[in-house]
N, C-alpha and C. Protein backbone atom coordinates (compact mmCIF):
# COMPACT_ATOMS: atom_id res chain seq x y z
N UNK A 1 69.36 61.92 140.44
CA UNK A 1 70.31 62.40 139.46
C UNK A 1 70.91 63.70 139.97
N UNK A 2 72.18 64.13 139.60
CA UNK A 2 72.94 65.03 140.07
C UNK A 2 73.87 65.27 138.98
N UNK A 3 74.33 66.36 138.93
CA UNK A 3 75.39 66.96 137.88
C UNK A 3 76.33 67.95 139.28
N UNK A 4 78.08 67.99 138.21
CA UNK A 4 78.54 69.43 138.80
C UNK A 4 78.52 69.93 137.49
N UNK A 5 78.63 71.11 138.09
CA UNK A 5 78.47 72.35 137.32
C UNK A 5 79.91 73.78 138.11
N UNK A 6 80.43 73.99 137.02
CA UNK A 6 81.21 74.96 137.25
C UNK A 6 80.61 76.54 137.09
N UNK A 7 80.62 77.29 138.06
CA UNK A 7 80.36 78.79 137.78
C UNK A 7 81.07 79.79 138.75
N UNK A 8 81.47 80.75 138.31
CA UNK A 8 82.39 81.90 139.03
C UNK A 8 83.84 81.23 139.75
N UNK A 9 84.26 80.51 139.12
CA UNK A 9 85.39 79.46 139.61
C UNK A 9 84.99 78.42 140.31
N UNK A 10 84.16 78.13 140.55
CA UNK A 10 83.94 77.04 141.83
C UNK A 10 83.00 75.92 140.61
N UNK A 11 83.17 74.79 141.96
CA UNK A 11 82.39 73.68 141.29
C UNK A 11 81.29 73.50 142.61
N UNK A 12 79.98 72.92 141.87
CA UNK A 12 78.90 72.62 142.61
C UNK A 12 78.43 71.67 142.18
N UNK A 13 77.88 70.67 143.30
CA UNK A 13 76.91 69.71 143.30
C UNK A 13 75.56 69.66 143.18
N UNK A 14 74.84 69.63 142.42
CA UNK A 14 73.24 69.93 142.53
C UNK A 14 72.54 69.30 141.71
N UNK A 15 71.60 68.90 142.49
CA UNK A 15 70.33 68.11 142.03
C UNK A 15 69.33 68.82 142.25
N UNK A 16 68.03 68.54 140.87
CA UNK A 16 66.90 69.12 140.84
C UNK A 16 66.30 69.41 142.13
N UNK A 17 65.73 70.44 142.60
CA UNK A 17 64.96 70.81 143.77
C UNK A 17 66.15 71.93 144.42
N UNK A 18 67.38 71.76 144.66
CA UNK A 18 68.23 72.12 145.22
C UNK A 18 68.65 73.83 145.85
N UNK A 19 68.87 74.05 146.50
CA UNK A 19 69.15 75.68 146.85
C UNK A 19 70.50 75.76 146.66
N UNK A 20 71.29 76.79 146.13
CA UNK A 20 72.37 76.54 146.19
C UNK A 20 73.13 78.31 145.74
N UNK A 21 73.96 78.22 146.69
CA UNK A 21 74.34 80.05 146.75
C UNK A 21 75.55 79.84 145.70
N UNK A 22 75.82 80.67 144.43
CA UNK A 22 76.97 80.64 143.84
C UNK A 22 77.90 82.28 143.46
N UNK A 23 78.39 82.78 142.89
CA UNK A 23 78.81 83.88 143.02
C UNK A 23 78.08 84.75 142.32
N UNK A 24 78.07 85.78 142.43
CA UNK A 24 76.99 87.01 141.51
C UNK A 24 77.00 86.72 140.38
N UNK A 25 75.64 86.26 139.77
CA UNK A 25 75.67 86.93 138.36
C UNK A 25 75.01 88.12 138.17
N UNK A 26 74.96 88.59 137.05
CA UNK A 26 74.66 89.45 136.56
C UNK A 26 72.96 89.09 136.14
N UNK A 27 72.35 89.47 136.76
CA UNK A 27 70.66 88.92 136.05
C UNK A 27 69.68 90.53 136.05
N UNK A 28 69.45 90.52 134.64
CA UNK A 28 68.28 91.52 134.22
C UNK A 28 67.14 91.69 135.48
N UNK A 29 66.81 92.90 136.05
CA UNK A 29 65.92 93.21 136.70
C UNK A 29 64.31 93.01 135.94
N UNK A 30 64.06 93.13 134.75
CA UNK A 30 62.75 92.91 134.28
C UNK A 30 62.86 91.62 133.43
N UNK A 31 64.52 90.70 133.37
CA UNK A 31 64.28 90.11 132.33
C UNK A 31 63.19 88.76 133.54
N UNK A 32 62.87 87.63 132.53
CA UNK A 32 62.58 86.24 133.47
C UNK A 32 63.97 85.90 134.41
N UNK A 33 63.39 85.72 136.09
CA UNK A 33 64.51 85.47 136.84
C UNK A 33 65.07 84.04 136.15
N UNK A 34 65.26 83.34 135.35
CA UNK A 34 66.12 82.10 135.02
C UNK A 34 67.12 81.95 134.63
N UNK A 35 68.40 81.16 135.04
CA UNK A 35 69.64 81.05 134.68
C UNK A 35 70.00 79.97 134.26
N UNK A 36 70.57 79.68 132.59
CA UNK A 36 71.30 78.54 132.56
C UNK A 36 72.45 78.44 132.56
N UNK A 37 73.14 76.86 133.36
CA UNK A 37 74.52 76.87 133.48
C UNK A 37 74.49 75.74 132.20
N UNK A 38 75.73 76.26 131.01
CA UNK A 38 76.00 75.02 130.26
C UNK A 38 77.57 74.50 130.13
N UNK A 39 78.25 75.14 131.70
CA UNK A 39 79.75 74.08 131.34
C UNK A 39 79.20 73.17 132.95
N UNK A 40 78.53 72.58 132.36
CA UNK A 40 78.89 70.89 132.70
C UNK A 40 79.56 70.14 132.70
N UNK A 41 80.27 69.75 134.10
CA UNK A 41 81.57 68.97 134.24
C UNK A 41 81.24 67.72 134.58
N UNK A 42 80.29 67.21 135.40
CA UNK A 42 79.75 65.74 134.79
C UNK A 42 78.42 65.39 135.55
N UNK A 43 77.74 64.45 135.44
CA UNK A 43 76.53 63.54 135.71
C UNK A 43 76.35 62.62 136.05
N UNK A 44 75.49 62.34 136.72
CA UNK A 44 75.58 60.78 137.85
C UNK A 44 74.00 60.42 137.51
N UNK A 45 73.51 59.41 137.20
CA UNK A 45 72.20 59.25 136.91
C UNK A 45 71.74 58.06 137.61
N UNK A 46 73.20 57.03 138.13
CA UNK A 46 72.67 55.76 139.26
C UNK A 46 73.62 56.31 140.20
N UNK A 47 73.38 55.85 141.16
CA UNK A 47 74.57 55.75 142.58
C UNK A 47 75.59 54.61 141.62
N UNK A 48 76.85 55.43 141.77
CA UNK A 48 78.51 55.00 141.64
C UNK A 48 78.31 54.92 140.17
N UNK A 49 77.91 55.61 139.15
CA UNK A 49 78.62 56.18 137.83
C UNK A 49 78.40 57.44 137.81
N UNK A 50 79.63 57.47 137.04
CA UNK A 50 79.99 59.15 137.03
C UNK A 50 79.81 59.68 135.61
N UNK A 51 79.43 60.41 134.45
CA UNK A 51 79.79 60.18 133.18
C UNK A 51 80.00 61.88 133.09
N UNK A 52 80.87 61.63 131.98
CA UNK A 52 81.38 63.73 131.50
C UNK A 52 80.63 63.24 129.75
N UNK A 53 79.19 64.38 129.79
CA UNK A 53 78.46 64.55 128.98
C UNK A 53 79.20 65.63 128.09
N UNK A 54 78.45 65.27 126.56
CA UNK A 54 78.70 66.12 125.65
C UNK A 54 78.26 67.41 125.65
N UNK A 55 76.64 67.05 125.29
CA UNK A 55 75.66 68.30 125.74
C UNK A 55 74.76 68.15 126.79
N UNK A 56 74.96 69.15 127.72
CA UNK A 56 73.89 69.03 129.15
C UNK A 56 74.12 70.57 129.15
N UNK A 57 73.14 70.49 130.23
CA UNK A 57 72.63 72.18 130.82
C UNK A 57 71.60 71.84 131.75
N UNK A 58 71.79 73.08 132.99
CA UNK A 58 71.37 73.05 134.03
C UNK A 58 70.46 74.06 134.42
N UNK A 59 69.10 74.66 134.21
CA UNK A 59 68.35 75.75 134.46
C UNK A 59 68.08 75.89 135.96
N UNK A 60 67.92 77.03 136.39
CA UNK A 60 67.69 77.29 137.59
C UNK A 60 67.26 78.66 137.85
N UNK A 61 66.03 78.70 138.98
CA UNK A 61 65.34 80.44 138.90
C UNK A 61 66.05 80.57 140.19
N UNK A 62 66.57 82.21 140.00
CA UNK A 62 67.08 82.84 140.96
C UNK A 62 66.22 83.16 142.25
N UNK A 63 66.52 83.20 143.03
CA UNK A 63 65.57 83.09 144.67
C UNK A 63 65.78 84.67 145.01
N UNK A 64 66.93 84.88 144.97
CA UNK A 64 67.55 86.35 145.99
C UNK A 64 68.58 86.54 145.59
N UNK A 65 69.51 87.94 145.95
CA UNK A 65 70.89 88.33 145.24
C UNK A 65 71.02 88.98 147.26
N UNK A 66 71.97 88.80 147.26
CA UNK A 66 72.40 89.11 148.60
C UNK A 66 74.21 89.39 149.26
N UNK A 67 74.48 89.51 150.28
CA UNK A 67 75.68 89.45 150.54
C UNK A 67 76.09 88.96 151.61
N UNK A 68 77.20 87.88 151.79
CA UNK A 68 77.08 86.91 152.91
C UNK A 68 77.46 87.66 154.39
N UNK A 69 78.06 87.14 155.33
CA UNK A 69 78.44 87.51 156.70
C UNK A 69 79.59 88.11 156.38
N UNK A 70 79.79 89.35 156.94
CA UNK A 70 80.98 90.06 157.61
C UNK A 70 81.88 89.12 157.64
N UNK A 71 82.89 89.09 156.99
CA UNK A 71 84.38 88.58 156.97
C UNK A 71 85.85 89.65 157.97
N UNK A 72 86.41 89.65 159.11
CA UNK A 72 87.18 91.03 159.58
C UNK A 72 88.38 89.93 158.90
N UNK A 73 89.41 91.05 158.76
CA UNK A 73 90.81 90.55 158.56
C UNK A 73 91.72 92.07 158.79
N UNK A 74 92.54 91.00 159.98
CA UNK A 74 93.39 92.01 160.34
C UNK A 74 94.44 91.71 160.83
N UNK A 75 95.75 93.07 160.40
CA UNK A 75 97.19 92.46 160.33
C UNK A 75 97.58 93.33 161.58
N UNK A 76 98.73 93.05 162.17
CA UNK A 76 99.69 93.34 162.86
C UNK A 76 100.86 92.73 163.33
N UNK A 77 101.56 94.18 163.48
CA UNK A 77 102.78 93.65 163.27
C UNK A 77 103.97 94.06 164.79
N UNK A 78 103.63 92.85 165.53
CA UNK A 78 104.21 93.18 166.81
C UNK A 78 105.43 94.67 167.15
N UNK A 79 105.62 95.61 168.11
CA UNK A 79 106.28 95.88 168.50
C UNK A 79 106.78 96.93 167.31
N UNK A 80 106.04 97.26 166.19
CA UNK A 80 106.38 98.15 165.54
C UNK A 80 104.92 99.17 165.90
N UNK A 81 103.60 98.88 166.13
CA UNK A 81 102.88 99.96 166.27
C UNK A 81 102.10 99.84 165.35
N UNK A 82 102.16 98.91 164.52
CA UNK A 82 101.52 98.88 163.28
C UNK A 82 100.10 97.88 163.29
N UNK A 83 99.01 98.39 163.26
CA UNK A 83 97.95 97.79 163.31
C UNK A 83 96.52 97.86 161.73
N UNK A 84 95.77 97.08 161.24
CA UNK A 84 95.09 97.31 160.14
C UNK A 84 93.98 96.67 160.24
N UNK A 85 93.01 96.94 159.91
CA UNK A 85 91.41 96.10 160.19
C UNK A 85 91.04 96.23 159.09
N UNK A 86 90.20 95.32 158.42
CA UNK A 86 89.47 95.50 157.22
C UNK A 86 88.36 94.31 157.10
N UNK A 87 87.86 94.89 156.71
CA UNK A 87 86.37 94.36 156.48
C UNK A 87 85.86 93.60 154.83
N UNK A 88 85.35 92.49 154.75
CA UNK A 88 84.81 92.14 153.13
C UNK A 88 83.34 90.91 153.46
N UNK A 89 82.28 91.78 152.66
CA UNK A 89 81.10 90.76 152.42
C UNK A 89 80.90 90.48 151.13
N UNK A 90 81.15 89.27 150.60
CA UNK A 90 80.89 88.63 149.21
C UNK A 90 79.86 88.77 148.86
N UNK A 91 79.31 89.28 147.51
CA UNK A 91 77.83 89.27 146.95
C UNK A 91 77.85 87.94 146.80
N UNK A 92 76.53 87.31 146.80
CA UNK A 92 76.03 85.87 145.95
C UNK A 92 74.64 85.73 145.92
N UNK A 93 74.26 85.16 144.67
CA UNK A 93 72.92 84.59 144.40
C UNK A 93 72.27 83.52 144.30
N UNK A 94 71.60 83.48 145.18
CA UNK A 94 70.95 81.86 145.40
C UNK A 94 69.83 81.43 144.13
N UNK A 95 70.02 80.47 143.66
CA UNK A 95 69.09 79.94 143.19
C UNK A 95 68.86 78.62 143.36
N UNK A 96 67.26 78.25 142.63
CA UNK A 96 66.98 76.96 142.81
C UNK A 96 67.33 76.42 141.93
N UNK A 97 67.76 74.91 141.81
CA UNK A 97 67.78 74.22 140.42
C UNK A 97 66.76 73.28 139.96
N UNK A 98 66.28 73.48 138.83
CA UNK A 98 64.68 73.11 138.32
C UNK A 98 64.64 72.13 137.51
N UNK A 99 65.91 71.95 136.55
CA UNK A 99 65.73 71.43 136.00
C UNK A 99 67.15 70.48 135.41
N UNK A 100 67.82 69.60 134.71
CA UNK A 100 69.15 68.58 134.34
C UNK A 100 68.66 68.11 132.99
N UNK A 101 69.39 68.71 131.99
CA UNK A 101 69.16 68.14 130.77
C UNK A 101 70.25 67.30 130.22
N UNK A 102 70.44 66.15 129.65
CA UNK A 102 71.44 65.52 129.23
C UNK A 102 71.08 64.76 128.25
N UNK A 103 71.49 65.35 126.88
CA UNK A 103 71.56 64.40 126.36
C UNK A 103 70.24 64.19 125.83
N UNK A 104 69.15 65.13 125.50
CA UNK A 104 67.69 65.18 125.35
C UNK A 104 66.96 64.48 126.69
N UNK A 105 67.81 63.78 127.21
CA UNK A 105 66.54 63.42 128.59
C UNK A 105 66.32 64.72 129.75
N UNK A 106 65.45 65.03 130.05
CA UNK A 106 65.15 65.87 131.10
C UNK A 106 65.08 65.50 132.07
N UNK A 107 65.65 65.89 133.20
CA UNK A 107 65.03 65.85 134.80
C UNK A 107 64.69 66.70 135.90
N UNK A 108 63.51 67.18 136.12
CA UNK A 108 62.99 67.89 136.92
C UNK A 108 63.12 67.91 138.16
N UNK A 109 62.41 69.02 139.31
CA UNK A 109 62.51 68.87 140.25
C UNK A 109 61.18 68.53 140.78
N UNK A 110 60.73 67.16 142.00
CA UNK A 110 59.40 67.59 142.50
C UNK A 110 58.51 68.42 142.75
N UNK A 111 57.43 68.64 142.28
CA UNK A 111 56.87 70.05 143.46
C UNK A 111 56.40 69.52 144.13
């Protein structure tokens, strides 16, 4: 079973067990590391159906908060002298996904 799930603009694929880096949230330092996602954009429960659920939600414990690889970007502009470098590393937080609720059925991840 697999759901996407939309968070920080993007859409993701993930099934229970899963690692999956998405954009910063915001997570309490003393609260419990767990995050739920509840805009659920849809669910697959056999190979080749797709269904867009009413109520689902997706829990998942945060692993690490980090920031990816050095991104350079840089302009110039021939024959005028004009040169610019700049630098950007995206925060993101990985978590695992533990758990796929739909619909009162649950689905976990192995341990």
């Amino acid at each position: 079973m697999y759901a996407v799930i939309r968070t920080g603009g993007k859409q993701y694929r993930v099934a229970p067990g899963d690692l999956v880096k998405v954009e910063k949230l915001e997570v309490a330092e003393n609260a419990p590391q767990t995050v739920e996602f509840t805009d659920v954009l849809a669910v697959s429960g056999e190979p080749g159906t797709l269904t867009r659920p009413d109520k689902a939600r997706v829990t998942a414990e945060v692993v690490q908060q980090g920031r990816h690889a050095k991104v350079l970007v840089f302009h110039l502009k021939r024959k005028k002298q004009y040169k610019k470098m700049q630098g950007h590393r995206q925060a993101f937080t990985e978590v695992r996904i533990q758990s796929i609720e739909v619909d009162g059925a649950k689905v976990t991840a192995a341990v």
